[in-house]
PDB file of N, CA and C in Angstrom:
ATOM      1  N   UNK A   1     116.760  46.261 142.911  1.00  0.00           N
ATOM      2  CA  UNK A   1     117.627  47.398 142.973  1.00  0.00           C
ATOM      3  C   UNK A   1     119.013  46.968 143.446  1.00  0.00           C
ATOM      4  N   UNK A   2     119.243  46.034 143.022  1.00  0.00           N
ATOM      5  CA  UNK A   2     120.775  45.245 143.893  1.00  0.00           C
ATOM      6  C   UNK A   2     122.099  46.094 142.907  1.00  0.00           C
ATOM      7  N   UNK A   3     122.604  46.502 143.351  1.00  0.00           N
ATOM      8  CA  UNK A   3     124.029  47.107 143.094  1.00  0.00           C
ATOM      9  C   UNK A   3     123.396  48.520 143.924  1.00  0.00           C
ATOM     10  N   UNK A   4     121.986  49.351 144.155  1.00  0.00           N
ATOM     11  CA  UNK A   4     122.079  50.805 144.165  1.00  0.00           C
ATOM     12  C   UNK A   4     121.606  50.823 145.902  1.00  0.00           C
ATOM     13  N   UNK A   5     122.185  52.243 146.361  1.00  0.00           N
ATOM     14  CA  UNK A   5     122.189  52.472 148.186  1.00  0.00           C
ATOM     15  C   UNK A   5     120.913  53.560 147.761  1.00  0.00           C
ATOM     16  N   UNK A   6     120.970  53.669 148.926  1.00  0.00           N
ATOM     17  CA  UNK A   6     119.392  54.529 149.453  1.00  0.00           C
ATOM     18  C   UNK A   6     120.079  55.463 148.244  1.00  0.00           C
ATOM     19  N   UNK A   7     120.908  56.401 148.960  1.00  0.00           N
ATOM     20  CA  UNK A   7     121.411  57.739 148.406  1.00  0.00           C
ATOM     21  C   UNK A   7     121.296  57.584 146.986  1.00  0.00           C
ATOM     22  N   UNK A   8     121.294  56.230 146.031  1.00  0.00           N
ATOM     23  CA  UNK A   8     121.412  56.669 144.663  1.00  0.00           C
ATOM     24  C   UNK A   8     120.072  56.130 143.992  1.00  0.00           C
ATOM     25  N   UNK A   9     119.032  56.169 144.904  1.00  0.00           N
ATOM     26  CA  UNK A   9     117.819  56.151 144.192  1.00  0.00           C
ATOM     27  C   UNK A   9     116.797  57.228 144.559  1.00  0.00           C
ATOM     28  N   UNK A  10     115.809  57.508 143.825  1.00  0.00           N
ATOM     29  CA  UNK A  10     114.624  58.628 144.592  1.00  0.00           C
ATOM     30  C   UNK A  10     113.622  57.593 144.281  1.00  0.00           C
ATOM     31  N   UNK A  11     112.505  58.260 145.250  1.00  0.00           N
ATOM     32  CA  UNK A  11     110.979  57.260 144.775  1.00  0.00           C
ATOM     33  C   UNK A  11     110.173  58.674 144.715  1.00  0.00           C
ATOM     34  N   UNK A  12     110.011  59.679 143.663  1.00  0.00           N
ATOM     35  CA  UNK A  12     108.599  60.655 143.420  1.00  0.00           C
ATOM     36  C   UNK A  12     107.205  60.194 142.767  1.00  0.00           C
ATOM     37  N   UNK A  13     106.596  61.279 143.836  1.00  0.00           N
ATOM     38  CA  UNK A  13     105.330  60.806 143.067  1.00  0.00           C
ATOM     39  C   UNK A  13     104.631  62.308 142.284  1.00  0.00           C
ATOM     40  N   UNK A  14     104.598  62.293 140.783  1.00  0.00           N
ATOM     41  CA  UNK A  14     104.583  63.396 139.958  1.00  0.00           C
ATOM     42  C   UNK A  14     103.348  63.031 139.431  1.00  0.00           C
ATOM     43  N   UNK A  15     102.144  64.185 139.521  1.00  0.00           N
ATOM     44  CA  UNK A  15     100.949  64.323 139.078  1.00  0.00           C
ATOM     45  C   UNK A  15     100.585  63.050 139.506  1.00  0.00           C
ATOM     46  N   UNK A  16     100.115  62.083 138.158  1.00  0.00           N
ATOM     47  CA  UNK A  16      99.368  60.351 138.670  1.00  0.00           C
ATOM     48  C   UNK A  16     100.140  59.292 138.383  1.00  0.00           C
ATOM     49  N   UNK A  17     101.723  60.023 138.376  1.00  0.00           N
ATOM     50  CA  UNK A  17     102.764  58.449 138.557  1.00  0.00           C
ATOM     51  C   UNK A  17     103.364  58.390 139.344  1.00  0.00           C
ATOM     52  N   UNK A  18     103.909  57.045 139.734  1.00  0.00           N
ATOM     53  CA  UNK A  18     104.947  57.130 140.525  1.00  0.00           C
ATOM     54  C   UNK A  18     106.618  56.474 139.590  1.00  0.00           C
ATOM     55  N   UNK A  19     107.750  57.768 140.080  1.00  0.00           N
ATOM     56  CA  UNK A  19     108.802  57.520 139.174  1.00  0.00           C
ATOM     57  C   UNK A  19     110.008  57.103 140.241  1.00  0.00           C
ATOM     58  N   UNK A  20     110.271  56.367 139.564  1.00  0.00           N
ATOM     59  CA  UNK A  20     111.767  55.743 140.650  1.00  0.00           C
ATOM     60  C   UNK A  20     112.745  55.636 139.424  1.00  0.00           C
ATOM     61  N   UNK A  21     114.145  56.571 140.187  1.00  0.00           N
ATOM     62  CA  UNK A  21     114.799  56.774 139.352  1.00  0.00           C
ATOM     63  C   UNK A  21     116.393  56.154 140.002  1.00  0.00           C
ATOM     64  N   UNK A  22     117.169  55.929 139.133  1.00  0.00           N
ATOM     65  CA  UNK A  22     118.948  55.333 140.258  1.00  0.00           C
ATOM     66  C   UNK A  22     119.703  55.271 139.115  1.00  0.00           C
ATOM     67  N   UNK A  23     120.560  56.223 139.812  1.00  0.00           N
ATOM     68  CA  UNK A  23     122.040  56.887 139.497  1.00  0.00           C
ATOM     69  C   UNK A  23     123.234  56.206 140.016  1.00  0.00           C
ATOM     70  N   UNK A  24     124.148  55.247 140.049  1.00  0.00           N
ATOM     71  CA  UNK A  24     125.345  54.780 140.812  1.00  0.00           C
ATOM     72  C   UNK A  24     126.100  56.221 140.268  1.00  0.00           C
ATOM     73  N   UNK A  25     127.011  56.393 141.457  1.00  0.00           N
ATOM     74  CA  UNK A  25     128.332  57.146 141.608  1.00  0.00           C
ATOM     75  C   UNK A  25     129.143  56.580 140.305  1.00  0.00           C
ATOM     76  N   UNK A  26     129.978  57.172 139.733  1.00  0.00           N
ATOM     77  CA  UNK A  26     131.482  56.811 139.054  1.00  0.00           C
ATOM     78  C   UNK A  26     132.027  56.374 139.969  1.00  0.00           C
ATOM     79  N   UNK A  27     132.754  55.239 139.482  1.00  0.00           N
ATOM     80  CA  UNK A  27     134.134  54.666 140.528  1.00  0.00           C
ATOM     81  C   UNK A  27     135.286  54.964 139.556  1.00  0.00           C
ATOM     82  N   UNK A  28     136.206  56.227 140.514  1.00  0.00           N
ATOM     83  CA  UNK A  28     137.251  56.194 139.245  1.00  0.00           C
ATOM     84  C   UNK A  28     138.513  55.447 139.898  1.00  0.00           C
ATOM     85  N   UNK A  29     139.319  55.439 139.122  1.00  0.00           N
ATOM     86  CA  UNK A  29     140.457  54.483 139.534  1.00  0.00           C
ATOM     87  C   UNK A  29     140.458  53.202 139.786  1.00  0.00           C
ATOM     88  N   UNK A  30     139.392  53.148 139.299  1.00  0.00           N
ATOM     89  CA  UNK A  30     138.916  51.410 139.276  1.00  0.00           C
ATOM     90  C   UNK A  30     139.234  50.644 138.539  1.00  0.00           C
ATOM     91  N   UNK A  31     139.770  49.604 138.344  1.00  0.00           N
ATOM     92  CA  UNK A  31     139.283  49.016 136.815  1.00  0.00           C
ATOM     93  C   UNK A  31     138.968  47.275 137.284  1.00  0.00           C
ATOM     94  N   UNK A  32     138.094  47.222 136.299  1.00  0.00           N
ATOM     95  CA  UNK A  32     137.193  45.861 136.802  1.00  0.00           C
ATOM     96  C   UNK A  32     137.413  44.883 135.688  1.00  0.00           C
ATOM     97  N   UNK A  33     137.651  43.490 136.306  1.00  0.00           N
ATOM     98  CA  UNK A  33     137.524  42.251 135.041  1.00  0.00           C
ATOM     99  C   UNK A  33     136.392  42.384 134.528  1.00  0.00           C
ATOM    100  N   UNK A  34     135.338  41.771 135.774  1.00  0.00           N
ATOM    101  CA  UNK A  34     133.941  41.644 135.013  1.00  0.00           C
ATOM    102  C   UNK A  34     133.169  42.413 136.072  1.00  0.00           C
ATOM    103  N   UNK A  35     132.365  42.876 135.406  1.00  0.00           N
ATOM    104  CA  UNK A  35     131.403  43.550 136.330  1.00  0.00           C
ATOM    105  C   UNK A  35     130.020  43.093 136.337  1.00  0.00           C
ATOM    106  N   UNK A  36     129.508  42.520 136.905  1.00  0.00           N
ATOM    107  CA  UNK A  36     127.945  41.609 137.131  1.00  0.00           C
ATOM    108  C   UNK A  36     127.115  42.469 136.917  1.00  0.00           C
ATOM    109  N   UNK A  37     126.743  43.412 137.697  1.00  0.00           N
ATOM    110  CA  UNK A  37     125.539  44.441 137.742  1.00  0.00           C
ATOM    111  C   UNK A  37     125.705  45.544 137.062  1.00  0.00           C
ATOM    112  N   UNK A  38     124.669  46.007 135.833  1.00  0.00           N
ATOM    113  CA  UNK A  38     125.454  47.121 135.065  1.00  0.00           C
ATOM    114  C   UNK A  38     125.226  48.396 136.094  1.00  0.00           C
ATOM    115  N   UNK A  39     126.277  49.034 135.663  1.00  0.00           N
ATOM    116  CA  UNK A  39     126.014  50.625 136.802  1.00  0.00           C
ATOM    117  C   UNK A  39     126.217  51.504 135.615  1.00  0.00           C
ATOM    118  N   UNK A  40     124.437  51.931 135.777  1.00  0.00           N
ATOM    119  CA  UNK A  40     123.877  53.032 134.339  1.00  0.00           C
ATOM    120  C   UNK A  40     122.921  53.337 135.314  1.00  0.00           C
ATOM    121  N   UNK A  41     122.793  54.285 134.871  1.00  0.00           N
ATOM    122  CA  UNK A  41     120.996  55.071 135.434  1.00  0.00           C
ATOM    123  C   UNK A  41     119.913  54.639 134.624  1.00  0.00           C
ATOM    124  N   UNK A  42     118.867  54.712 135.227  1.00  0.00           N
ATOM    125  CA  UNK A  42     117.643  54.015 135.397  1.00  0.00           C
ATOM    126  C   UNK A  42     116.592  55.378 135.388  1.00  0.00           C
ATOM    127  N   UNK A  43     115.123  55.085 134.808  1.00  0.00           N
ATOM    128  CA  UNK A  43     113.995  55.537 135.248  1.00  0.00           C
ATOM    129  C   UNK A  43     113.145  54.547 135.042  1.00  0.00           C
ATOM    130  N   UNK A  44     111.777  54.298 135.980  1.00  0.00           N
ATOM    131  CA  UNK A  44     110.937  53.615 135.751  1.00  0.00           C
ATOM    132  C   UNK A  44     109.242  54.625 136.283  1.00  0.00           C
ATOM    133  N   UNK A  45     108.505  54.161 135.533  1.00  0.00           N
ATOM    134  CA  UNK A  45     107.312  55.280 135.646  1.00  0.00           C
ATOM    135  C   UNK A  45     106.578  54.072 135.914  1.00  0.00           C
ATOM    136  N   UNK A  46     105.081  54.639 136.745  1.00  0.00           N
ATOM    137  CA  UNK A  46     104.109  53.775 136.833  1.00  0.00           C
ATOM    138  C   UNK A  46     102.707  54.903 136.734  1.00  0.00           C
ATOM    139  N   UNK A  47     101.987  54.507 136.044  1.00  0.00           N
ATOM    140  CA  UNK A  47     100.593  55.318 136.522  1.00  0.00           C
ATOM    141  C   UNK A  47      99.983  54.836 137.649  1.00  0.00           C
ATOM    142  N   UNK A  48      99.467  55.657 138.376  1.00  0.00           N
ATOM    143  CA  UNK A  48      98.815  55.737 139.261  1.00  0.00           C
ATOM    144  C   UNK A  48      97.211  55.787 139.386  1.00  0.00           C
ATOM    145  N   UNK A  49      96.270  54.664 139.568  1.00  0.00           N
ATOM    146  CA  UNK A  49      94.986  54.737 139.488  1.00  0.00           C
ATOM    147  C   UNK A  49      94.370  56.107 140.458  1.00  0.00           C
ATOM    148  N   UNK A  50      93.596  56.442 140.349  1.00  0.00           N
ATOM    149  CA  UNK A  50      92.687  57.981 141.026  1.00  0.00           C
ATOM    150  C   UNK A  50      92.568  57.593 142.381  1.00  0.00           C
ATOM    151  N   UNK A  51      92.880  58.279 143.438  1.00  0.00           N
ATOM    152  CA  UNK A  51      92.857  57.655 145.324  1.00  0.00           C
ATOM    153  C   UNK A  51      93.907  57.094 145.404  1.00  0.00           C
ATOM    154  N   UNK A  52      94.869  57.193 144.186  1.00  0.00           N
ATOM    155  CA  UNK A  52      96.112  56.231 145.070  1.00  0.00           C
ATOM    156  C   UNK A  52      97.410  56.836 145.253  1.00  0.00           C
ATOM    157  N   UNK A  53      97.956  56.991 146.646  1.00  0.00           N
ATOM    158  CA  UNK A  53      98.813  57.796 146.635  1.00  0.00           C
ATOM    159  C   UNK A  53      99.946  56.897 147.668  1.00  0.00           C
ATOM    160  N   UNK A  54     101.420  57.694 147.340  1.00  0.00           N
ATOM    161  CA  UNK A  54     102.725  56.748 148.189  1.00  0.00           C
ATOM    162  C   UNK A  54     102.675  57.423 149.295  1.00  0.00           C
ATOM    163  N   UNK A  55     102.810  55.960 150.293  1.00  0.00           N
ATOM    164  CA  UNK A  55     102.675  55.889 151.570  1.00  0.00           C
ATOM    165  C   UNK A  55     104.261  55.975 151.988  1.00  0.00           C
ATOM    166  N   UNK A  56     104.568  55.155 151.618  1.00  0.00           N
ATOM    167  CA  UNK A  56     106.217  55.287 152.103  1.00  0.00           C
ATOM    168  C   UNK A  56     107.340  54.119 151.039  1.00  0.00           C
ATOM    169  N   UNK A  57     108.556  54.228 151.244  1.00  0.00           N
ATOM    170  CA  UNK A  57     109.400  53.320 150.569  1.00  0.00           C
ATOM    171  C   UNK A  57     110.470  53.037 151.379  1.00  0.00           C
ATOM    172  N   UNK A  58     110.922  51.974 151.177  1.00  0.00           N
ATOM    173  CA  UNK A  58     111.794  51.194 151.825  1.00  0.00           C
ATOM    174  C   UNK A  58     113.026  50.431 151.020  1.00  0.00           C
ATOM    175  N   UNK A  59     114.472  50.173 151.183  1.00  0.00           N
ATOM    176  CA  UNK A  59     115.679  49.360 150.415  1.00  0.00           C
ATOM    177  C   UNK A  59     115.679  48.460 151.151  1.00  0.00           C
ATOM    178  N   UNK A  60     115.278  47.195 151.291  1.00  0.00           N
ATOM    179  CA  UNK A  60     116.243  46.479 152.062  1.00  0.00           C
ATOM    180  C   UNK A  60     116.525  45.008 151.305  1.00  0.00           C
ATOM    181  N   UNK A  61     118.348  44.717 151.407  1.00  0.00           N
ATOM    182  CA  UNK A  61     118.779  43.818 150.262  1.00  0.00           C
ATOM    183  C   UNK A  61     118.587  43.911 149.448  1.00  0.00           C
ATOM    184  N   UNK A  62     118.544  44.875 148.594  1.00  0.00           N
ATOM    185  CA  UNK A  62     118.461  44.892 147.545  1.00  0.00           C
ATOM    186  C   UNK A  62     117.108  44.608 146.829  1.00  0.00           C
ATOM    187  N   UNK A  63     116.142  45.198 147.861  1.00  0.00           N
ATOM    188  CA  UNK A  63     114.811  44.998 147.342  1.00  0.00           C
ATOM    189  C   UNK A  63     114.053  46.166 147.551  1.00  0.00           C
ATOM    190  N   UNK A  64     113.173  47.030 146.649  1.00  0.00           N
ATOM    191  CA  UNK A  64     112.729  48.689 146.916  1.00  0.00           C
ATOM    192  C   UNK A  64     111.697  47.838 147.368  1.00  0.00           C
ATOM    193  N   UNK A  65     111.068  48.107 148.424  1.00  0.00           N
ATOM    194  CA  UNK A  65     109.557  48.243 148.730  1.00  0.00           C
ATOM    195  C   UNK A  65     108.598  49.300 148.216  1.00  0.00           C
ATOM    196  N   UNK A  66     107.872  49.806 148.091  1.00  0.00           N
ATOM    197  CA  UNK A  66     106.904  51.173 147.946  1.00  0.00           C
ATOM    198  C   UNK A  66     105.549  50.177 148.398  1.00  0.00           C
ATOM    199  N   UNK A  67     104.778  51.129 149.460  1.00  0.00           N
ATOM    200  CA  UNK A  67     103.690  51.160 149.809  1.00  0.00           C
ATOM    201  C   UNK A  67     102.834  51.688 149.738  1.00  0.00           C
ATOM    202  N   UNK A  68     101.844  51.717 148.595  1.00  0.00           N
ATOM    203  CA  UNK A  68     100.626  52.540 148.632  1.00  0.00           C
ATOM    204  C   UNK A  68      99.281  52.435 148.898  1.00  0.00           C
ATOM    205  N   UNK A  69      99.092  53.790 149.261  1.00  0.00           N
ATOM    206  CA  UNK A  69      97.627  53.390 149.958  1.00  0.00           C
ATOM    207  C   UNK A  69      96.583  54.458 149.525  1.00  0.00           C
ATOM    208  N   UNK A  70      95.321  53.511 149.289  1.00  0.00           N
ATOM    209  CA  UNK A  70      94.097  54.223 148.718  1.00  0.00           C
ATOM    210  C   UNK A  70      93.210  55.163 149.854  1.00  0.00           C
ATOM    211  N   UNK A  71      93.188  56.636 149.114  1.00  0.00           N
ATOM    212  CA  UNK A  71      92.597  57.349 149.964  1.00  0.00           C
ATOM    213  C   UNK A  71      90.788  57.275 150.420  1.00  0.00           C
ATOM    214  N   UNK A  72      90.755  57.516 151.606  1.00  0.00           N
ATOM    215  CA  UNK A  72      89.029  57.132 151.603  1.00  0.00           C
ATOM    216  C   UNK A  72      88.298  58.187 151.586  1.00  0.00           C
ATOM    217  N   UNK A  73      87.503  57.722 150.509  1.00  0.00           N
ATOM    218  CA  UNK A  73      86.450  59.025 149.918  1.00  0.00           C
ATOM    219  C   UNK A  73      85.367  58.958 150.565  1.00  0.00           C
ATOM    220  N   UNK A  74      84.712  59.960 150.733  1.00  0.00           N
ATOM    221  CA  UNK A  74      83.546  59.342 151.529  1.00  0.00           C
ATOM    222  C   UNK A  74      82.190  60.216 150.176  1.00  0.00           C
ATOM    223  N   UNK A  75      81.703  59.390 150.161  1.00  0.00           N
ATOM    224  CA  UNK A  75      80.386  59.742 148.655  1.00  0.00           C
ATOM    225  C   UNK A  75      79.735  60.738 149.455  1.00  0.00           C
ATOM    226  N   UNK A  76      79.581  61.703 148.257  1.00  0.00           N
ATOM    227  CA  UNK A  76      78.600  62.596 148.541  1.00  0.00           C
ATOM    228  C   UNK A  76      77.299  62.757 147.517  1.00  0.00           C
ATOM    229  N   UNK A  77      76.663  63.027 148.607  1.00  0.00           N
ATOM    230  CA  UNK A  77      75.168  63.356 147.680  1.00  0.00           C
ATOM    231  C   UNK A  77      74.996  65.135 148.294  1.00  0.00           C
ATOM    232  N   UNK A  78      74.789  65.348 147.013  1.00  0.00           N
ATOM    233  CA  UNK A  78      74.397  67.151 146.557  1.00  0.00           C
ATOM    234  C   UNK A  78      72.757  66.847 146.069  1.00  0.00           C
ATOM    235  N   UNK A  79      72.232  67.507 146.437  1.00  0.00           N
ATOM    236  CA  UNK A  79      70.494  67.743 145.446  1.00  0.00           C
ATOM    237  C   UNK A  79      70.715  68.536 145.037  1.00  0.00           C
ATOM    238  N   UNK A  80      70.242  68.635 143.852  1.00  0.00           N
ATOM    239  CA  UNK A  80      69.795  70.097 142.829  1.00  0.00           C
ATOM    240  C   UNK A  80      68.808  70.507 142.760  1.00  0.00           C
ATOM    241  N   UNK A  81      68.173  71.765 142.892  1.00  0.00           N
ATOM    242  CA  UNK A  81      67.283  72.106 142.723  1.00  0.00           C
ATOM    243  C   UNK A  81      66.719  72.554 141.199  1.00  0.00           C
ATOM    244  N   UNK A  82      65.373  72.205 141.056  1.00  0.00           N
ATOM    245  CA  UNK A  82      64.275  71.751 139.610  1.00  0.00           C
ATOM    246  C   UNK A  82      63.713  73.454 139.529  1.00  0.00           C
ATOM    247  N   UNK A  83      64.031  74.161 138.944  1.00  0.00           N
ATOM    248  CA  UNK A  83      63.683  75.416 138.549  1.00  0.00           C
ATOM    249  C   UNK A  83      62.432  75.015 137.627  1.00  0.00           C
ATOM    250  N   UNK A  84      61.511  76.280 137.727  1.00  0.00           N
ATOM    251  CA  UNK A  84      60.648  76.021 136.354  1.00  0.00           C
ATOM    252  C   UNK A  84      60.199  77.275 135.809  1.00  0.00           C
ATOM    253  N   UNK A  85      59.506  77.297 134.788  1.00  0.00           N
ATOM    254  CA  UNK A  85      59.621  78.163 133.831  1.00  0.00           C
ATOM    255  C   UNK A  85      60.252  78.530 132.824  1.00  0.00           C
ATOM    256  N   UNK A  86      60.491  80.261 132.595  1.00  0.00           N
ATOM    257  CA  UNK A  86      61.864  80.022 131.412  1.00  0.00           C
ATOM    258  C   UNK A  86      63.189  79.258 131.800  1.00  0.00           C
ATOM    259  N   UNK A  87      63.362  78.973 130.897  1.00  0.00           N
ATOM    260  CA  UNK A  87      64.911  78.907 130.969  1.00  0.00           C
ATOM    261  C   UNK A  87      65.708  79.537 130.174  1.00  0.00           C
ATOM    262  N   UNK A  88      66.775  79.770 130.410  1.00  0.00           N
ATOM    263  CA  UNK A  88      67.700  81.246 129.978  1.00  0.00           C
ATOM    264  C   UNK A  88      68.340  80.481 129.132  1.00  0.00           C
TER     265      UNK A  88
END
């Protein structure tokens, strides 16, 4: 994420993805020889496996962290009960 500040990125997490999106500001009155890093907006999507949800995110140097963490299920057992006779 090197050219973008906290403020011009989001990290959501929508239904079973996670989307990180970055916007740079206009610089007006600028004018540049060369410019290294393009400044365009961005989206990037990820699916998200089932239990997995964002823990938190982090910028630092120009590096996004995101931390996710799998929720703990705990198994259940249900019995059903065996009717007999008709059945409807």
């Amino acid at each position: 994420m090197a050219g973008f500040s906290k403020d011009e990125l989001s990290v959501t997490e929508e239904d079973c993805q996670l989307v990180v999106r970055g916007r740079q500001a206009e610089v007006n009155g600028k004018t540049f020889l060369h410019r290294g890093i393009a400044a365009r907006q961005f989206l990037r999507s990820f699916v998200l496996a089932d239990g997995i949800e964002v823990a938190a995110a982090a910028l630092q140097n120009g590096l996004l962290s995101i931390d996710l963490a799998r929720k703990h299920v705990q198994p259940s057992v249900r019995v059903v009960s065996i009717k007999t006779g008709d059945i409807p």
